[in-house]
C-alpha atoms as a PDB file:
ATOM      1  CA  UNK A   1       0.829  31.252 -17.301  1.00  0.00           C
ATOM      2  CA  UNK A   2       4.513  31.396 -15.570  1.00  0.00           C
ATOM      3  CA  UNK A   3       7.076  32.908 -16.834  1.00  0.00           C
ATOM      4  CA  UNK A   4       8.917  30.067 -19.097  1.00  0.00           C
ATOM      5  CA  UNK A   5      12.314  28.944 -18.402  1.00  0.00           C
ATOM      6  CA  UNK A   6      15.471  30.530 -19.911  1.00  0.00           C
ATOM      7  CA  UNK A   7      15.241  30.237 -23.706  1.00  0.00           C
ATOM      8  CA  UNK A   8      11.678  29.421 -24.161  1.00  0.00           C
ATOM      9  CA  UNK A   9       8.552  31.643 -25.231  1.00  0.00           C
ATOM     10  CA  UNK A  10       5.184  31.467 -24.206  1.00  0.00           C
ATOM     11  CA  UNK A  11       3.358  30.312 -27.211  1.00  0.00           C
ATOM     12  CA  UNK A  12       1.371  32.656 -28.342  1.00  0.00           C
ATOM     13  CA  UNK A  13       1.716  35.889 -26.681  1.00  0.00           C
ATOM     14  CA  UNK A  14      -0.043  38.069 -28.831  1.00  0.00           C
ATOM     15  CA  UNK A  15       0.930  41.521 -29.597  1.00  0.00           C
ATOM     16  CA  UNK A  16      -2.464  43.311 -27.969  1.00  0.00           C
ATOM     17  CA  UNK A  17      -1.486  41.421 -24.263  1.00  0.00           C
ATOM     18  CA  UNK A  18      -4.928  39.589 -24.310  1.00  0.00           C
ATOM     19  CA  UNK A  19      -4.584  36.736 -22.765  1.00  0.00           C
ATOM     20  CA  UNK A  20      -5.391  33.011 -24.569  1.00  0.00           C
ATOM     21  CA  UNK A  21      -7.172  29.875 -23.802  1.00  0.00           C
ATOM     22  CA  UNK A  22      -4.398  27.946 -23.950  1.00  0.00           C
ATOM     23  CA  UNK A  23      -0.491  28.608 -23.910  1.00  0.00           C
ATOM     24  CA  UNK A  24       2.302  26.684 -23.789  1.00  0.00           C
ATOM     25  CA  UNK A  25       6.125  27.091 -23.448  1.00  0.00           C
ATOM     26  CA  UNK A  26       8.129  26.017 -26.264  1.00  0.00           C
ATOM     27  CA  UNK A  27      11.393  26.362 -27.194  1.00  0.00           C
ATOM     28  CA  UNK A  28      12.516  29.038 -30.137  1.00  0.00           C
ATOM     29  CA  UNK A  29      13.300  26.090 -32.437  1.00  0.00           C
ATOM     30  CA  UNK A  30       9.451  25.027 -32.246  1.00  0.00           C
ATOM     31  CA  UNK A  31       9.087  28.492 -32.487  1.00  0.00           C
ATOM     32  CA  UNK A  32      10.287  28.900 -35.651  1.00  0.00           C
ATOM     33  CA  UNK A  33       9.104  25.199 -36.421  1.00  0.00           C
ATOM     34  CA  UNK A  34       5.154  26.178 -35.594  1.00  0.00           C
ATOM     35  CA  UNK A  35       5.832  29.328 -37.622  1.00  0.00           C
ATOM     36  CA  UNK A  36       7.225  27.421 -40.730  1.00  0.00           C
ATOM     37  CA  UNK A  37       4.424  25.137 -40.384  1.00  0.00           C
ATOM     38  CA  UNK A  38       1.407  28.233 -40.404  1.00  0.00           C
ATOM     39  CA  UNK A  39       0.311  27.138 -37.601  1.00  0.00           C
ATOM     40  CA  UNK A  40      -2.942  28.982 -36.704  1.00  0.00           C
ATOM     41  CA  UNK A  41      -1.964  31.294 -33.610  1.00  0.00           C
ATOM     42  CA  UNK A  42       1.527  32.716 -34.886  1.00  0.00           C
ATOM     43  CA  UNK A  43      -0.346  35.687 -37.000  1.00  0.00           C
ATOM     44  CA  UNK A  44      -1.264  37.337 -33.681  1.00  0.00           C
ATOM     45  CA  UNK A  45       1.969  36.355 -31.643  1.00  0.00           C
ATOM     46  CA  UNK A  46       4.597  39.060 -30.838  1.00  0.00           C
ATOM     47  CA  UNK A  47       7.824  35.918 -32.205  1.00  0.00           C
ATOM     48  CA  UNK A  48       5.901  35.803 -35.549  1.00  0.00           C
ATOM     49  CA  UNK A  49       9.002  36.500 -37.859  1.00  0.00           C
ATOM     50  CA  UNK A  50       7.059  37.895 -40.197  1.00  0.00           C
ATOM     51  CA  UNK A  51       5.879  40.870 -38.423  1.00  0.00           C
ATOM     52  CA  UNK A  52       9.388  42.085 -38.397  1.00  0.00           C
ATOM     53  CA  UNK A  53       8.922  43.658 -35.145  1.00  0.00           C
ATOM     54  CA  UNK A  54       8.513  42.830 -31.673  1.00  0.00           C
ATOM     55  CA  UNK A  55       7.302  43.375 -27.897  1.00  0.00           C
ATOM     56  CA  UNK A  56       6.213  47.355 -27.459  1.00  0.00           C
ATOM     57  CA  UNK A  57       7.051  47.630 -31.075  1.00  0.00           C
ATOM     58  CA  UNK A  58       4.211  45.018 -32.461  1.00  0.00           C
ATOM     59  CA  UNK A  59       1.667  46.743 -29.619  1.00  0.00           C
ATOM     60  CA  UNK A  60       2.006  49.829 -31.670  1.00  0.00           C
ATOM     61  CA  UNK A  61       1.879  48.352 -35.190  1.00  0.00           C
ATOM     62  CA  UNK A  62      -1.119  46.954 -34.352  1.00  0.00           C
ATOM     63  CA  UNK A  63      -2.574  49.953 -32.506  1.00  0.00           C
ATOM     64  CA  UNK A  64      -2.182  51.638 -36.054  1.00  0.00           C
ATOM     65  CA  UNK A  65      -4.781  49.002 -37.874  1.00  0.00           C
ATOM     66  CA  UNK A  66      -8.402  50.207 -38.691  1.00  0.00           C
ATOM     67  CA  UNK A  67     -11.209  48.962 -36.245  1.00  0.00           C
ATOM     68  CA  UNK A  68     -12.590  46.243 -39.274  1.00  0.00           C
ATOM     69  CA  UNK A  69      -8.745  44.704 -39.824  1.00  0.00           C
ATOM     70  CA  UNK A  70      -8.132  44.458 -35.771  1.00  0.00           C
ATOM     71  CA  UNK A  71     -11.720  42.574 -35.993  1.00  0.00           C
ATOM     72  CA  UNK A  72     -11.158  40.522 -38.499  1.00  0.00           C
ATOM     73  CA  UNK A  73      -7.273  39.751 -37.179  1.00  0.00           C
ATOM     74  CA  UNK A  74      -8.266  38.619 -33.990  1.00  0.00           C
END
C-alpha cells in the first residue's frame, strides 16, 4: 500500500513488518475508534495504545516473546 496522506495510518501495520491482506488508511480518530471497538487486527498493529510502545520499539518487544506466544499472536 502507499504511503497515506498527512495524518492518517495504514491500518494495521503490524509490529513484525509482515505485510496484510488487506489495509486501509484511516484517520487517527478511527484509529482510536477501531481500537475502542476491539476490533480484530489492532492486537498486532504498531498504533495499538495498549502496547504502550511504538515503531522500532514494538519490533523489539515483540522480538522478546517465546516462539509458542509469537504463534499463537499472529
Amino acid at each position: 500500500m502507499a504511503t497515506p496522506p498527512n495524518g492518517m495510518h495504514v491500518c494495521p501495520t503490524r509490529v513484525d513488518g509482515s505485510p496484510v491482506l488487506f489495509a486501509h488508511s484511516v484517520t487517527k480518530a478511527m484509529c482510536q475508534e477501531r481500537q475502542r471497538g476491539l476490533y480484530h487486527k489492532c492486537f498486532m498493529c504498531v498504533h495499538n495504545n495498549a502496547r504502550g510502545e511504538t515503531g522500532k520499539n514494538a519490533a523489539q518487544a515483540l522480538a522478546k516473546l517465546s516462539p509458542a506466544t509469537k504463534v499463537s499472536a499472529g
